[in-house]
Each structure stands twice: as C-alpha cells, then as structure tokens.
Protein backbone atom coordinates (compact mmCIF):
# COMPACT_ATOMS: atom_id res chain seq x y z
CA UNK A 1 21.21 -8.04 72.63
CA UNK A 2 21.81 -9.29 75.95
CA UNK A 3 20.04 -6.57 77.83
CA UNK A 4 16.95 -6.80 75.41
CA UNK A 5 16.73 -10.29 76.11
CA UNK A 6 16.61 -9.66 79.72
CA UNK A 7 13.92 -6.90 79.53
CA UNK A 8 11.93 -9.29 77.40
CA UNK A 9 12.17 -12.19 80.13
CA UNK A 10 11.43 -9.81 82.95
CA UNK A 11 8.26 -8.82 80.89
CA UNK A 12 7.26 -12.57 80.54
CA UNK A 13 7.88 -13.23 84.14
CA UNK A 14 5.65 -9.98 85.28
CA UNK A 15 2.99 -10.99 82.60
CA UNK A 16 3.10 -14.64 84.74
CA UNK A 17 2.90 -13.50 87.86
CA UNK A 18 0.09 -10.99 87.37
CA UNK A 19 -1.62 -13.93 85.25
CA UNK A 20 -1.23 -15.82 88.32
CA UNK A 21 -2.27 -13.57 90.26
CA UNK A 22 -5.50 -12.96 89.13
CA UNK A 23 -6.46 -16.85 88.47
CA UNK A 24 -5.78 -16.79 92.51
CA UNK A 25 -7.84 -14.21 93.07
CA UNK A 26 -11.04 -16.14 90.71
CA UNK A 27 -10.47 -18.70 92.25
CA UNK A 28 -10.60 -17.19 96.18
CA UNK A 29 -13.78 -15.52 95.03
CA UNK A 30 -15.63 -18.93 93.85
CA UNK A 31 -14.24 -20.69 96.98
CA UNK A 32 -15.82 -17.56 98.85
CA UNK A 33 -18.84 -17.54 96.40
CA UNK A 34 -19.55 -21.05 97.05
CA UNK A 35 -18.96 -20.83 100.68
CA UNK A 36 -21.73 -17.91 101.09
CA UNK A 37 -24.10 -19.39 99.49
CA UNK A 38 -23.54 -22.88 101.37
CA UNK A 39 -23.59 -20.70 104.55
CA UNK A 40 -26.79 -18.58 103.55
CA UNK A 41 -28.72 -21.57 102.22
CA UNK A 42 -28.31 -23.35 105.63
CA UNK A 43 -29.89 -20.03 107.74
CA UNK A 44 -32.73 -19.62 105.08
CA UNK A 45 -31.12 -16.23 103.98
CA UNK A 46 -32.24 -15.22 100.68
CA UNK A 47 -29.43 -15.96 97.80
CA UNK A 48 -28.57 -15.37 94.40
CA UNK A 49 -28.93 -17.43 91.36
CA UNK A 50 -27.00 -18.02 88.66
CA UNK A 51 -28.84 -15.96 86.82
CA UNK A 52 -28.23 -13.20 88.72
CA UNK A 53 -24.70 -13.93 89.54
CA UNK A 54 -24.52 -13.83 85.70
CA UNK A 55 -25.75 -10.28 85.93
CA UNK A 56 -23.55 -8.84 88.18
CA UNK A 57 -21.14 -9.64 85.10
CA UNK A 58 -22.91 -7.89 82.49
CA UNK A 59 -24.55 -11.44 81.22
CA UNK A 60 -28.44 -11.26 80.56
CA UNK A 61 -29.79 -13.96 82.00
CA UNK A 62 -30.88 -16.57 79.85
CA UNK A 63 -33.95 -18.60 81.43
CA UNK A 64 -35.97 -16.39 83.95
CA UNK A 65 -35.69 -16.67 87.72
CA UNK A 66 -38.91 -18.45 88.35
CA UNK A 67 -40.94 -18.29 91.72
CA UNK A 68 -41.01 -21.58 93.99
CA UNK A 69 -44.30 -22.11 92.78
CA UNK A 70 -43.63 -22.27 89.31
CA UNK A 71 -41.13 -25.28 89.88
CA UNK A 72 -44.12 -27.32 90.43
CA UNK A 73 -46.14 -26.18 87.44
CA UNK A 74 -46.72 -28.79 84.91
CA UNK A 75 -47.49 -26.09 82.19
CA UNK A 76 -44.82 -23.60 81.12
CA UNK A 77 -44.68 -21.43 78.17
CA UNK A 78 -41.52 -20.09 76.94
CA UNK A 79 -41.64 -17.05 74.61
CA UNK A 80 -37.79 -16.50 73.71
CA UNK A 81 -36.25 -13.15 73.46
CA UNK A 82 -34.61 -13.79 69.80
CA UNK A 83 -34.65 -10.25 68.80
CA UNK A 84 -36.91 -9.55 65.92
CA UNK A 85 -38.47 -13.26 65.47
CA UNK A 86 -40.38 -16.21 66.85
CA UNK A 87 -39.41 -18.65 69.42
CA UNK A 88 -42.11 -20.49 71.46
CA UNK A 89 -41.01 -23.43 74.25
CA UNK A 90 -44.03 -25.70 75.45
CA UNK A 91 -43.12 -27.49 78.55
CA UNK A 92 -46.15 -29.94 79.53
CA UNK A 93 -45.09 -32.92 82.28
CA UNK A 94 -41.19 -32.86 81.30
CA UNK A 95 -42.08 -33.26 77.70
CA UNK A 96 -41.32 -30.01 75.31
CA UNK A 97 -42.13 -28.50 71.68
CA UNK A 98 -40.39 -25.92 69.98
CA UNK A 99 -42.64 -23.58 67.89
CA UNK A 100 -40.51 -21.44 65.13
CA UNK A 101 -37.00 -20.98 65.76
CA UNK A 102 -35.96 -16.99 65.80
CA UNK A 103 -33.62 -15.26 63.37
CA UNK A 104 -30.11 -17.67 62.40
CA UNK A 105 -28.03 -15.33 64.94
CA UNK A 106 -30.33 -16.97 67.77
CA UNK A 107 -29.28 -20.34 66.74
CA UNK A 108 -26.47 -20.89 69.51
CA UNK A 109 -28.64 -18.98 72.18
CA UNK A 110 -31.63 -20.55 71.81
CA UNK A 111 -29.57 -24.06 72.18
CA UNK A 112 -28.57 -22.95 75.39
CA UNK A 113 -31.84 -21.89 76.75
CA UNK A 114 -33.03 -25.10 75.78
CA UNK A 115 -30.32 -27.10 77.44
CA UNK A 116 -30.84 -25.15 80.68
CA UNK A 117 -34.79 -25.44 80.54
CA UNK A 118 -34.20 -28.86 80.88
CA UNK A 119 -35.01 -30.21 76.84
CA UNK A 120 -33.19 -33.44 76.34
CA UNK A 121 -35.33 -34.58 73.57
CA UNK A 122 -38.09 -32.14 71.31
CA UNK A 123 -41.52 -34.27 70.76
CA UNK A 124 -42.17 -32.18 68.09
CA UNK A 125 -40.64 -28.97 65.96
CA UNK A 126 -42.58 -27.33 64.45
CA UNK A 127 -42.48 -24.11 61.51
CA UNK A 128 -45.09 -21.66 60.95
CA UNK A 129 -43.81 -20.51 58.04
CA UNK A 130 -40.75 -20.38 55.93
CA UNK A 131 -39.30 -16.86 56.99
CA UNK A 132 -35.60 -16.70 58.78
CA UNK A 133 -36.88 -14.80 61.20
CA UNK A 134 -39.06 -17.90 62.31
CA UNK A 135 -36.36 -20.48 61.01
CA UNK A 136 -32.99 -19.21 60.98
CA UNK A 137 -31.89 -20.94 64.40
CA UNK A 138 -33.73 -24.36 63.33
CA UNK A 139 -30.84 -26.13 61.86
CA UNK A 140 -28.75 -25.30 65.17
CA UNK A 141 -31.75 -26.68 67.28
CA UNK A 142 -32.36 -29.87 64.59
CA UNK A 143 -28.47 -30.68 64.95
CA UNK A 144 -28.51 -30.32 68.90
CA UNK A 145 -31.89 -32.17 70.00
CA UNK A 146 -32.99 -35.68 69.37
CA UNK A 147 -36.43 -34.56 67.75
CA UNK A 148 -39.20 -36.79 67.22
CA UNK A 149 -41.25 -35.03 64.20
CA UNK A 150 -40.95 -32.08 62.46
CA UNK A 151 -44.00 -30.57 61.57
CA UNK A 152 -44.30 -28.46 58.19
CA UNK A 153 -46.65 -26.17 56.91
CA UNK A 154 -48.83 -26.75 53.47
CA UNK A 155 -46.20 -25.20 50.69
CA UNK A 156 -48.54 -25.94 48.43
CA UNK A 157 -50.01 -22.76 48.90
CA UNK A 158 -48.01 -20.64 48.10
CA UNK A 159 -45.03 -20.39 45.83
CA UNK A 160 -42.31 -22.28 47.27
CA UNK A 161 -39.21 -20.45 49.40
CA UNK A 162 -36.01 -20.46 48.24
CA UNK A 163 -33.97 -18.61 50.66
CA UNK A 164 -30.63 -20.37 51.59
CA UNK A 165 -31.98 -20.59 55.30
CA UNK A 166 -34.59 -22.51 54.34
CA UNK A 167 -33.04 -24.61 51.19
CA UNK A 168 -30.46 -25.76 54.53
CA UNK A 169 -32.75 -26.51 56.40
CA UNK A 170 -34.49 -29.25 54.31
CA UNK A 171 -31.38 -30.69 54.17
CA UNK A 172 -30.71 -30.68 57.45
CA UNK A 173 -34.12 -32.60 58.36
CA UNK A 174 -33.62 -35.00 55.46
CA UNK A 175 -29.85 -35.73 56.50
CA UNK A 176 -30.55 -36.78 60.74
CA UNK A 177 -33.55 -38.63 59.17
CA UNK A 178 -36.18 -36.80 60.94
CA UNK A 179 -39.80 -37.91 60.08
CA UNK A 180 -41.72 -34.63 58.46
CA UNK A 181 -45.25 -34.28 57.79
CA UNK A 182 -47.08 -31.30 56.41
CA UNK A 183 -49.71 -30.14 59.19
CA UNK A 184 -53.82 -30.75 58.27
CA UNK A 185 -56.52 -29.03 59.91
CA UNK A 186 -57.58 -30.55 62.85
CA UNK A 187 -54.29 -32.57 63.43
CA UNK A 188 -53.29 -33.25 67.11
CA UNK A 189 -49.94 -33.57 68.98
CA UNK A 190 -49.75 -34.76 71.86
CA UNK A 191 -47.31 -33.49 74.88
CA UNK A 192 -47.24 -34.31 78.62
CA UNK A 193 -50.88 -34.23 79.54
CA UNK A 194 -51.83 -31.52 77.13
CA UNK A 195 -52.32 -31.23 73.16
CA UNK A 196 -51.29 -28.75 70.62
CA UNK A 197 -54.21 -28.95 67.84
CA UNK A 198 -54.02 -27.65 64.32
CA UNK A 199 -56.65 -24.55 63.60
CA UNK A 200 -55.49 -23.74 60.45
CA UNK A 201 -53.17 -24.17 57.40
CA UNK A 202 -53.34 -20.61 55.88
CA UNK A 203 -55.06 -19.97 52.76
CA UNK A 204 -54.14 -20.12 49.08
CA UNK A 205 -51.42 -16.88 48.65
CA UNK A 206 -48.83 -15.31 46.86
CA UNK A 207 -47.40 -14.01 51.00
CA UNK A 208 -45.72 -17.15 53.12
CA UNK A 209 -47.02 -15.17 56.08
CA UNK A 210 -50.38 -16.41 55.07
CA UNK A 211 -49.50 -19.94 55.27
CA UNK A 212 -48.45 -19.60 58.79
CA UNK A 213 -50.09 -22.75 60.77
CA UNK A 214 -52.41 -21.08 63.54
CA UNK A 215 -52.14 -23.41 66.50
CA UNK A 216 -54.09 -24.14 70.17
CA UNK A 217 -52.15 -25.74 72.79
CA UNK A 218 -54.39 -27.11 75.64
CA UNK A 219 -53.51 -28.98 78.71
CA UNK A 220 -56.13 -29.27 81.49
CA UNK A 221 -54.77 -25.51 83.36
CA UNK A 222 -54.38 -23.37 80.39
CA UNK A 223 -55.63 -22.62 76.45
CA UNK A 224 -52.46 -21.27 74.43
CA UNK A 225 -53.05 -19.75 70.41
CA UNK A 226 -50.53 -18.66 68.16
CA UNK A 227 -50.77 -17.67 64.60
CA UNK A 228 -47.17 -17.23 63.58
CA UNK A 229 -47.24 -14.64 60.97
CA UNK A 230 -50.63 -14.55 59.66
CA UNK A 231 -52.50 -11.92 58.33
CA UNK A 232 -56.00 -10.66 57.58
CA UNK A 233 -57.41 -13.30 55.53
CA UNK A 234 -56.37 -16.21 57.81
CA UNK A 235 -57.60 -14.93 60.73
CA UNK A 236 -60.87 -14.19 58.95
CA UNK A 237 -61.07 -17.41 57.24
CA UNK A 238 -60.38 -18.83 61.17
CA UNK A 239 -63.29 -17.04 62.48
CA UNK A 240 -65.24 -18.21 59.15
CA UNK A 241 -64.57 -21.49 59.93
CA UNK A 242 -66.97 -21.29 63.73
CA UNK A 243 -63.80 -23.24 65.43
CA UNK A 244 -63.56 -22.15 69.29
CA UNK A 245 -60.81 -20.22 69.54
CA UNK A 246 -60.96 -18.68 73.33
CA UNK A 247 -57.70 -18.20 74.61
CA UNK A 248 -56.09 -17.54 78.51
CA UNK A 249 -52.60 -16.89 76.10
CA UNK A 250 -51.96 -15.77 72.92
CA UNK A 251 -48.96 -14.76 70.90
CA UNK A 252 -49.19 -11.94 68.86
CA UNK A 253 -49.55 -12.23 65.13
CA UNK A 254 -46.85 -11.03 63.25
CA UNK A 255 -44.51 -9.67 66.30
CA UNK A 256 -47.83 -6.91 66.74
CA UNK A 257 -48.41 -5.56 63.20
CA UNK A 258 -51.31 -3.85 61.95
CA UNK A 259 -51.51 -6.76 59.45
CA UNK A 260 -52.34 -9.05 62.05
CA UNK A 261 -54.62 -9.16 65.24
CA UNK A 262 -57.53 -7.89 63.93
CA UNK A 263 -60.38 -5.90 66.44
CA UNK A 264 -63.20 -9.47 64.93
CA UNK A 265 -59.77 -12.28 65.91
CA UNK A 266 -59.05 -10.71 69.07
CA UNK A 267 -62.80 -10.36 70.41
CA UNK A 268 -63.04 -14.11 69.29
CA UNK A 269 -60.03 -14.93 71.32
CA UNK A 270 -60.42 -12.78 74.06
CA UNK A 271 -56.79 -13.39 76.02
CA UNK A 272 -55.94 -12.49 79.42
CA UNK A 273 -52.25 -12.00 78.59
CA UNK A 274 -50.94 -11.49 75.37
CA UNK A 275 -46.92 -11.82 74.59
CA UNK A 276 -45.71 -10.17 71.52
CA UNK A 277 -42.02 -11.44 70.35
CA UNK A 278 -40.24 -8.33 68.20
CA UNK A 279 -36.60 -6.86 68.53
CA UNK A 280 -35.44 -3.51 70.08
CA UNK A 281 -36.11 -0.60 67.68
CA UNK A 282 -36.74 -2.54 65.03
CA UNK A 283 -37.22 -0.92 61.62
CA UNK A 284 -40.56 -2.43 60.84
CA UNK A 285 -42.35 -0.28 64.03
CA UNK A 286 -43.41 -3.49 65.94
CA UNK A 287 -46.11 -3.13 68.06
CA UNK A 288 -48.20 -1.27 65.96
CA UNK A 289 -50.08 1.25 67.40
CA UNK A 290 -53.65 -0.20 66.01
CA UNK A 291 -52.13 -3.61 67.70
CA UNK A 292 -51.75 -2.59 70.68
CA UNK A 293 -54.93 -0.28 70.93
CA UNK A 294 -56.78 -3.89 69.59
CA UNK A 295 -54.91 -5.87 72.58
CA UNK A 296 -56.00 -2.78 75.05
CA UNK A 297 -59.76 -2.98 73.99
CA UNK A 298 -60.03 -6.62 75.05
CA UNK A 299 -58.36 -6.18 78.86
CA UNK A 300 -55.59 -8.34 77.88
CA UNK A 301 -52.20 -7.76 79.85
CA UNK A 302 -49.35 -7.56 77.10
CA UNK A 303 -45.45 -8.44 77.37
CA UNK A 304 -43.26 -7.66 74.63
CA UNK A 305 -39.63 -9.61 74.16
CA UNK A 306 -37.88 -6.22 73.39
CA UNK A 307 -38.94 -4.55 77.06
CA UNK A 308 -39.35 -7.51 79.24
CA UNK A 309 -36.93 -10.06 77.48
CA UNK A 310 -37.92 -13.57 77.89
CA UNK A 311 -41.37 -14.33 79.15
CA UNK A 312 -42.87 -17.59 80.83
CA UNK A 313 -46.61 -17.86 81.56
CA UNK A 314 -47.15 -20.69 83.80
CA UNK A 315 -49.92 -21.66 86.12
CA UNK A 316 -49.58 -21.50 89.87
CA UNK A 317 -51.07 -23.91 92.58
CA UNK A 318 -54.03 -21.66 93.05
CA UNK A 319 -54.80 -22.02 89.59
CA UNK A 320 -54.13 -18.20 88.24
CA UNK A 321 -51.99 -17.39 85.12
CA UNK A 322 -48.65 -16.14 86.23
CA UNK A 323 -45.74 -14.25 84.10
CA UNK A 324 -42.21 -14.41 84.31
CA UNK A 325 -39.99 -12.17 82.56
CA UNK A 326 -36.20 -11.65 82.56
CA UNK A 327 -35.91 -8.12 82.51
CA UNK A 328 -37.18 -5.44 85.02
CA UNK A 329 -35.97 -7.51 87.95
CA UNK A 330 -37.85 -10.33 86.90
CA UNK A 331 -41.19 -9.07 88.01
CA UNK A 332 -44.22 -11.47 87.56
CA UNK A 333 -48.03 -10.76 87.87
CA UNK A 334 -50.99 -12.60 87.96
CA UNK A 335 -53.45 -12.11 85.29
C-alpha cells in the first residue's frame, strides 16, 4: 500500500511540474509575443493581427483583416460565414443592423463577430423570413444586444410557421420587451447617414420563402439589395412594380438557387459584386449553375461564404467598391 501510494504521489508531482512547466513556457511566449510586436510596431515593420495570430493556432479568423483604408470607411457590409444560411451586418457611421440571423449553431459565433465588429447596440433586427436557417441564431443575438426594433415580415401571407425556432423566438422578443412591427412597402429605417428602405413584402403564398422582405440599403457611397429567400414571383412582382432597383451590391437570393435570381431581376439590378451566403458541400447544390451563369452574364464579381468565408464590401477613399474576405489570405479587389 505504501509503495502504491508513493508511485501515485510521484505521478501527481510529475503531472505538476510538467503543468507548470508549460504555463511558463505560455506565458514566456506572450511576454515574447507582446514584446515583438511592441518592438516591430515602433520600426514600422509589418506585424500580425490577432486574427492571424489566431491562425497560426488552427482558429479561423472571425472578422476579416481589413486594409487601413477601410478603417475610415463609414459604410461596411458584413456578409457572415454561418454555413448554409443568412447573416447580413450593416455598419453606417458606428450605427449597425442585423439582417437574418444564420442557422441556431451560429448563434454563439455570430455574437462574437458582433462584439468584435464593434455592435454595442442593434438599431434594428430584422427577419426575412421565418426559416432557421435565417433565424436560428436570433434569440442568441436578441438576448446579447440592446436592440431597438425588430422588424417582421407580413405572416399574413402565408400560413403561419410553427417550427420550435421560430415559436422561441416570439417569445424571446415579447419577453426583453422589444418593440416589433411587421414591415410595409415603402417603409424606411434609418442608420448612420444611410437608409435601409422596404421594396417588398412578398406575395400571397403557400412557400415562407416568398414572403421574404426584399430590401435596399443606401447611404450616400453605396446601393445594397437583398431579397432573403425569394423566389420567382417576388422578384417578378418587384420588377412589376417599376421601383428602381439598381444595385453596386447584392446578396444572392436564396444562397444562389435556380429559384431565385432570375436572367429579367438581375438585368434590373445590374450589381458590380454579388455575395452569395451557402455552406460547404451543402446538399441542396448551392450556387446553382443557372445562378451563377445569370450573375456571369451581367459582369458582376461574385464571393461565396463557403470559398471565401466572411466577406465585407466597403468603400475606399477614392470612392471604389472594395472586398474583404477571410479566407484565401484575405485578398480584396476593387470592383
């Protein structure tokens, strides 16, 4: 007994000192760390963020490495990489607005990108449509964010959802007391020095993609449309309508399916760059191939979540439309 009781202490104290050991040897490399960077900011040399310092761990990087110039841009758009969903950030002047809310797995991620983008407070939430993989992270942004209004699209239209995602969620907006309205055609929110603008409420339909809210945000540098999930009949019943719809941005409708961004919408909105939010081999095929041949025909640049992660379109000092991504070593273009 007496010998088993001394192997078993001799194990505790090696487990210590090795413990010890390598909370020194953290702790050298921070100092060290900390010291290089001092060192290399004060020469000018060119040094890593945290971002990347995250990626020498095997961490992706959660908010892009943006260029200096993009630090003074008053208009960012955040397209976050939520897998196979919807998450849009508008930053406008300091102010923000969360479009959609990515699949309920995202929850906790996309409540970190917001805290590092800088959100203190949400002027606005708002949700296309009642699918979880628009919603499913909502609750976890409602119950993290002081949020001013929460805007709601017309379930009137369609029969009403009653997945468990969305049935919490209700109660979730009705228990912090946040003020909800159900969006109107040719409503306006206001942001920084810009102004998101209703285009559409859907149309009558047995399919919640069709009651997706199709939205233009609009500050004085850039023209930003998204359409959620809607299909065919909205967009047509968009162009019907004669609105001007001419976009420098635009998020793909319905993560790229063939359902969505028709040849007649896309000519209408002609985009420079178009983002398309969809997960890494997911089953559904997104980007379809008529999508992305559509996209191609009107000279638009795309970015898709599942190759180039999270993407920021923001608008430089010389007034062109810039990208930032977070994958493939963070390249950027103009477009």
């Amino acid at each position: 007994m007496a010998s088993g009781s001394r192997a078993k202490r001799k194990r505790k104290e090696k487990f210590q000192k090795t413990l010890i050991l390598l909370c020194t040897g953290l702790i050298l490399f921070l100092v060290a760390l900390s010291a290089a960077i001092t060192l290399g900011e004060e020469h000018g040399l060119p040094m890593p963020d945290w971002n990347e310092i995250q990626s020498w761990f095997g961490f992706r990087p959660i908010v892009p490495t943006l260029p200096q110039d993009a630090q003074d841009a008053s208009t960012r758009i955040h397209f976050l990489d939520v897998g196979q969903g919807d998450s849009v950030l508008l930053e406008e002047n300091g102010c923000f607005g969360l479009i959609d809310a990515g699949v309920p797995e995202a929850g906790p991620s996309i409540v970190q990108y917001l805290q590092q983008a800088g959100v203190k407070k949400l002027d606005f939430v708002l949700m296309t449509h009642p699918h979880a993989d628009h919603i499913g992270g909502m609750k976890a942004v409602l119950e993290s964010f002081a949020v001013d209004r929460m805007i709601l699209p017309d379930f009137e239209k369609a029969p009403m959802a009653t997945s468990k995602v969305f049935l919490d969620l209700l109660d979730t907006i009705e228990r912090l007391g946040i003020p909800a309205e159900t969006a109107q055609p040719g409503a306006e929110y206001p942001l920084g020095g810009g102004t998101l603008r209703v285009i559409s409420t859907g149309v009558k339909t047995d399919n919640l993609n069709d009651i997706s809210i199709v939205t233009m945000f609009e500050t004085p540098e850039l023209r930003f449309l998204a359409s959620g999930d809607a299909e065919r009949a909205v967009e047509k019943s968009v162009l019907d309508s004669g609105q001007k719809i001419r976009a420098d941005l635009y998020k793909a409708g319905h993560h790229g399916s063939s359902t969505s961004n028709t040849k007649a919408f896309l000519e209408a909105v002609r985009p420079r760059v178009v983002v398309i939010s969809c997960g890494k081999d997911n089953s559904y095929g997104h980007p379809n191939a008529a999508a992305l041949e559509a996209f191609d025909s009107v000279l638009a640049q795309v970015y898709r979540t599942d190759h180039n992660g999270t993407v920021i379109a923001y608008v430089d000092q010389q007034g062109n439309l810039q990208i930032a991504v977070s994958k493939e070593n963070n390249s950027m273009g103009a477009a």
